[in-house]
N, C-alpha and C. Protein backbone atom coordinates (compact mmCIF):
# COMPACT_ATOMS: atom_id res chain seq x y z
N UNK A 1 3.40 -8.89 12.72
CA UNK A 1 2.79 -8.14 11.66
C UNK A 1 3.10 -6.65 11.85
N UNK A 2 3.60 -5.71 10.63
CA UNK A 2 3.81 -4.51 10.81
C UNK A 2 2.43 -3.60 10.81
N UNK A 3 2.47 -2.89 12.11
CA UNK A 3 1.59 -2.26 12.16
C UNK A 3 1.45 -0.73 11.28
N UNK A 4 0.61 -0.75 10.39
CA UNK A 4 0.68 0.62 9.27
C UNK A 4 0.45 1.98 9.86
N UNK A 5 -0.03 2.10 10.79
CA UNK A 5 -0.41 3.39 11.79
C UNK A 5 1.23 4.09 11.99
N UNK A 6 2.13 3.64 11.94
CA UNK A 6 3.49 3.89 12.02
C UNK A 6 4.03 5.00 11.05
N UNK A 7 3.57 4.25 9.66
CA UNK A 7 3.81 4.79 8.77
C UNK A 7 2.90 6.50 8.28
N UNK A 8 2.14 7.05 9.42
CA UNK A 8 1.43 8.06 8.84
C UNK A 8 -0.16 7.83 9.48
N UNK A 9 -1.13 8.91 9.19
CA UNK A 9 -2.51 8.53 8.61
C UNK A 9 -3.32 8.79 7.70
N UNK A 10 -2.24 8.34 6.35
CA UNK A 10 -3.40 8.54 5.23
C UNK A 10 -4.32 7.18 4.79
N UNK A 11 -5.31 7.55 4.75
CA UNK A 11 -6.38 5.86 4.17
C UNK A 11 -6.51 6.14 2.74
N UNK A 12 -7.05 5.12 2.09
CA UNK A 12 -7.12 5.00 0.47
C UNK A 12 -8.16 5.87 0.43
N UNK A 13 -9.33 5.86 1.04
CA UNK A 13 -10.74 6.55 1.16
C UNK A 13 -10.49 8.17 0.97
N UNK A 14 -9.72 8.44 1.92
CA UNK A 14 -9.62 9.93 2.22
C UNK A 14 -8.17 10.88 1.61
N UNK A 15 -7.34 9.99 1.33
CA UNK A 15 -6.14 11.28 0.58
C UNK A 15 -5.36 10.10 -0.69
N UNK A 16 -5.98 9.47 -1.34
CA UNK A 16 -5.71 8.89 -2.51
C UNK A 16 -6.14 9.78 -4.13
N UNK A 17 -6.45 11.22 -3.74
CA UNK A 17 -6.81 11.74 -4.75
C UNK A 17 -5.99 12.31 -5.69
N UNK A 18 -6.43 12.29 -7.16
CA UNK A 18 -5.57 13.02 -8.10
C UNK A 18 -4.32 14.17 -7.66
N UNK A 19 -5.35 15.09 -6.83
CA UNK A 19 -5.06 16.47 -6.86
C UNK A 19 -3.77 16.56 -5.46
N UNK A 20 -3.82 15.27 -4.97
CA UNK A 20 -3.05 15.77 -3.33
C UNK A 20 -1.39 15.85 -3.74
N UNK A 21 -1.09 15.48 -4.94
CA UNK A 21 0.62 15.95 -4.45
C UNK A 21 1.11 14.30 -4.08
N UNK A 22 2.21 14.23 -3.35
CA UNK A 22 3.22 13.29 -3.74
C UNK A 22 2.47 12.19 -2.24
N UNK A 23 1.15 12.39 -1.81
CA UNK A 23 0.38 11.69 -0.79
C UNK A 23 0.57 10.11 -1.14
N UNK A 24 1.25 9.41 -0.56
CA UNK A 24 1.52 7.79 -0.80
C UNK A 24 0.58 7.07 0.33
N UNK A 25 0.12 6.17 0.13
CA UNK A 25 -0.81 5.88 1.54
C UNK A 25 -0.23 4.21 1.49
N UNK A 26 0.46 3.97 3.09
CA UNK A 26 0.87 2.43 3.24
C UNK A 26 -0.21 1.38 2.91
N UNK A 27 -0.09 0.24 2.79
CA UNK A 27 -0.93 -0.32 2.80
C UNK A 27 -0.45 -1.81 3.02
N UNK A 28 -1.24 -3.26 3.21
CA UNK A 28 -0.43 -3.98 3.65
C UNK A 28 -1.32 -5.14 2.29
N UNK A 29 -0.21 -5.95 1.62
CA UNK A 29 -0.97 -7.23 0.31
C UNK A 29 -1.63 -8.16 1.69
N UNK A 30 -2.83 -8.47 0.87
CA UNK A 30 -3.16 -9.65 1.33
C UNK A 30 -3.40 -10.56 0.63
N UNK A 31 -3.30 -10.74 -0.79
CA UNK A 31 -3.46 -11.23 -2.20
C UNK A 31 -2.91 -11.02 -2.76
N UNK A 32 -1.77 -11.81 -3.70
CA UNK A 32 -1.65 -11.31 -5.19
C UNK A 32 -2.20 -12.22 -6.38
N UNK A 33 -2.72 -11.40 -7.49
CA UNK A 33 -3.62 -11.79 -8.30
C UNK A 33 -2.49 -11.66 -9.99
N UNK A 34 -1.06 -12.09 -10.54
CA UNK A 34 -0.32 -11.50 -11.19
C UNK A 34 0.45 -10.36 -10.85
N UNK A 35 0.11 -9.34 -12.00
CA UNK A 35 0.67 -7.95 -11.54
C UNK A 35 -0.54 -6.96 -10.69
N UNK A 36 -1.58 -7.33 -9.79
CA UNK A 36 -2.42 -6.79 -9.19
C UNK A 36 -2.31 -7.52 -7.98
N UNK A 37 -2.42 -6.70 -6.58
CA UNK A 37 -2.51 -7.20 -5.41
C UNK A 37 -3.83 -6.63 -4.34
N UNK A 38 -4.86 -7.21 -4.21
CA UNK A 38 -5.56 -7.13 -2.94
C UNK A 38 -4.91 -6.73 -1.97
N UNK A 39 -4.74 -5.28 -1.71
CA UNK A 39 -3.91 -4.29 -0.17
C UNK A 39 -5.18 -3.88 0.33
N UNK A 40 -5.14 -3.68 2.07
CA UNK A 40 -5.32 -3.26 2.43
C UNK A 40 -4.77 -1.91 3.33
N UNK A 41 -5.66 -1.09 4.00
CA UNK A 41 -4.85 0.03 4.33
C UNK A 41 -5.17 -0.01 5.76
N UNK A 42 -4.75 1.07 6.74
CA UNK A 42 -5.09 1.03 8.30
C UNK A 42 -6.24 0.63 8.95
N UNK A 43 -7.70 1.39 7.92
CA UNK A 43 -8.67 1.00 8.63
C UNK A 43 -9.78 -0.12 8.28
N UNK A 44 -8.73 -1.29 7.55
CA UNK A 44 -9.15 -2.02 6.54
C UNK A 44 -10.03 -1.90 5.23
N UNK A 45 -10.05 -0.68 5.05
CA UNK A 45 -10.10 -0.48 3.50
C UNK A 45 -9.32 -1.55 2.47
N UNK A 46 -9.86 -1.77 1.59
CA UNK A 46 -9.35 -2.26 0.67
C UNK A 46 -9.63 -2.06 -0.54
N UNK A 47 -8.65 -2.50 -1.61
CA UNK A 47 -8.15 -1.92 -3.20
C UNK A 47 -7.44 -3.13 -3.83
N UNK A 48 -7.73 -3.57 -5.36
CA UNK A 48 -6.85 -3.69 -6.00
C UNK A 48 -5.68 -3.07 -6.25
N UNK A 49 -4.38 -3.40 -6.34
CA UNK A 49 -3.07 -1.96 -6.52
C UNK A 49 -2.47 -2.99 -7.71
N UNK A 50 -1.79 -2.00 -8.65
CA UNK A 50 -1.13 -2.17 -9.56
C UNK A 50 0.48 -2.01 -8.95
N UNK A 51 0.79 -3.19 -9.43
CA UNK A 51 2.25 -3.72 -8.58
C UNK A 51 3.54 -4.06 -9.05
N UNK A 52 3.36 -3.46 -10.81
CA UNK A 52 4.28 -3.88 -11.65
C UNK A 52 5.98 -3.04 -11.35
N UNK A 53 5.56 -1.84 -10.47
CA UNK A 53 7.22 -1.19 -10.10
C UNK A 53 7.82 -1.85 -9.21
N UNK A 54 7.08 -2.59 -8.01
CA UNK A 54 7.66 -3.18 -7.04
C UNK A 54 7.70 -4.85 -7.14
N UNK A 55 7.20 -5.64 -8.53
CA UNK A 55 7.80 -7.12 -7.87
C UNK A 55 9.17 -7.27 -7.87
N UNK A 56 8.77 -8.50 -7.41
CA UNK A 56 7.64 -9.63 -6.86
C UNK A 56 7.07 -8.58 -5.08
N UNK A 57 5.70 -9.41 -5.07
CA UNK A 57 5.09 -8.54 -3.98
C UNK A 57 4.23 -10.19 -3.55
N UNK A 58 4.42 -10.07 -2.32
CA UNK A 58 3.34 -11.85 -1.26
C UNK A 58 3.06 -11.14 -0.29
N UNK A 59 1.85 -11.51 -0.31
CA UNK A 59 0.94 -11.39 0.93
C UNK A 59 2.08 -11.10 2.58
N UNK A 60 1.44 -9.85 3.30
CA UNK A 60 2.11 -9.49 4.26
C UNK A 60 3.36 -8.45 3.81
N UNK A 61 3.67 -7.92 2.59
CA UNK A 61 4.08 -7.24 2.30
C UNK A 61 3.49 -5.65 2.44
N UNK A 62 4.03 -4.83 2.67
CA UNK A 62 3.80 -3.74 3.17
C UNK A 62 4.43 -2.80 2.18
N UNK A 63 3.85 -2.01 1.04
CA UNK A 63 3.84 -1.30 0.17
C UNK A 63 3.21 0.39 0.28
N UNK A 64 3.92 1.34 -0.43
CA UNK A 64 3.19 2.88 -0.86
C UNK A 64 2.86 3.26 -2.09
N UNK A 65 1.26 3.31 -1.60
CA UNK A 65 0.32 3.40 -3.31
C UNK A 65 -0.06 4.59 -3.36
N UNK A 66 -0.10 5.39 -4.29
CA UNK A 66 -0.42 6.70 -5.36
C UNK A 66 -1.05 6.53 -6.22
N UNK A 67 -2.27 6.95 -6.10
CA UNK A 67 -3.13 6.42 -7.67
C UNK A 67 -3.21 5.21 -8.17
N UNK A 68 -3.79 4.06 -6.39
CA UNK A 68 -3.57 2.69 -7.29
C UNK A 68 -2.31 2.36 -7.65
N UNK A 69 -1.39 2.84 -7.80
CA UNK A 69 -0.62 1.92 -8.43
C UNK A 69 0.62 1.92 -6.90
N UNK A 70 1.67 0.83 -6.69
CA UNK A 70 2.34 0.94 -5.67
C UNK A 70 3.70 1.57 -6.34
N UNK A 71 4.43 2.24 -5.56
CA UNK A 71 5.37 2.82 -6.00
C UNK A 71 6.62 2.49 -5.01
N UNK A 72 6.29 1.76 -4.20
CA UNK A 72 8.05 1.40 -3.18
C UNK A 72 7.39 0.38 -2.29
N UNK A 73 8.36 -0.73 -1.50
CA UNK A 73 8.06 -1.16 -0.91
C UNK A 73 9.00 -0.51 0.81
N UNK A 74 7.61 -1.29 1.68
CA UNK A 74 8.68 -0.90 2.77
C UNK A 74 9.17 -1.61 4.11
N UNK A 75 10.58 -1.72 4.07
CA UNK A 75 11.03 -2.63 4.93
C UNK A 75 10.79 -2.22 6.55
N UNK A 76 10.35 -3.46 7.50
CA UNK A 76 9.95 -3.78 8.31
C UNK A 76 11.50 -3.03 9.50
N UNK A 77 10.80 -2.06 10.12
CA UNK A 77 11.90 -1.07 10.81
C UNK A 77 12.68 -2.05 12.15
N UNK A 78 13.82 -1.96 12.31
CA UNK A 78 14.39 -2.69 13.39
C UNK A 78 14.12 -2.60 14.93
N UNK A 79 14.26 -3.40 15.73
CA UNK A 79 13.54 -3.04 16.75
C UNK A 79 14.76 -3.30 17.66
């Protein structure tokens, strides 16, 4: 499982706001519901995200959301 702490520390809670600028916060599906996915974020926060730029999106996928909605997915770094 990719650990999201990698990617930064922004949480949905604390820098998901209008006003922050180009702030993407990782997050990891644990659901998809259609074009909506149950993500969670580092400190298990969780959100519905709007997922229509990045399908298809399955559970264990690791995505960057802005205002709810996901905007890229992101591949699992080589080791």
């Amino acid at each position: 499982m990719i650990d999201l702490s990698i990617y930064g520390s922004c949480t949905l809670d604390q820098d998901g706001c209008v006003t922050c600028g180009d702030t993407a916060i990782p997050v990891r599906v644990l659901e998809v519901h259609g074009q909506e996915a149950l993500c969670e974020d580092r400190l298990g926060q969780r959100a519905l995200i709007a997922t229509d730029f990045v399908v298809p999106v399955a559970p264990g996928d690791v995505l960057l959301v802005h205002l709810g909605v996901a905007i890229a997915r992101v591949k699992e770094a080589s080791r």
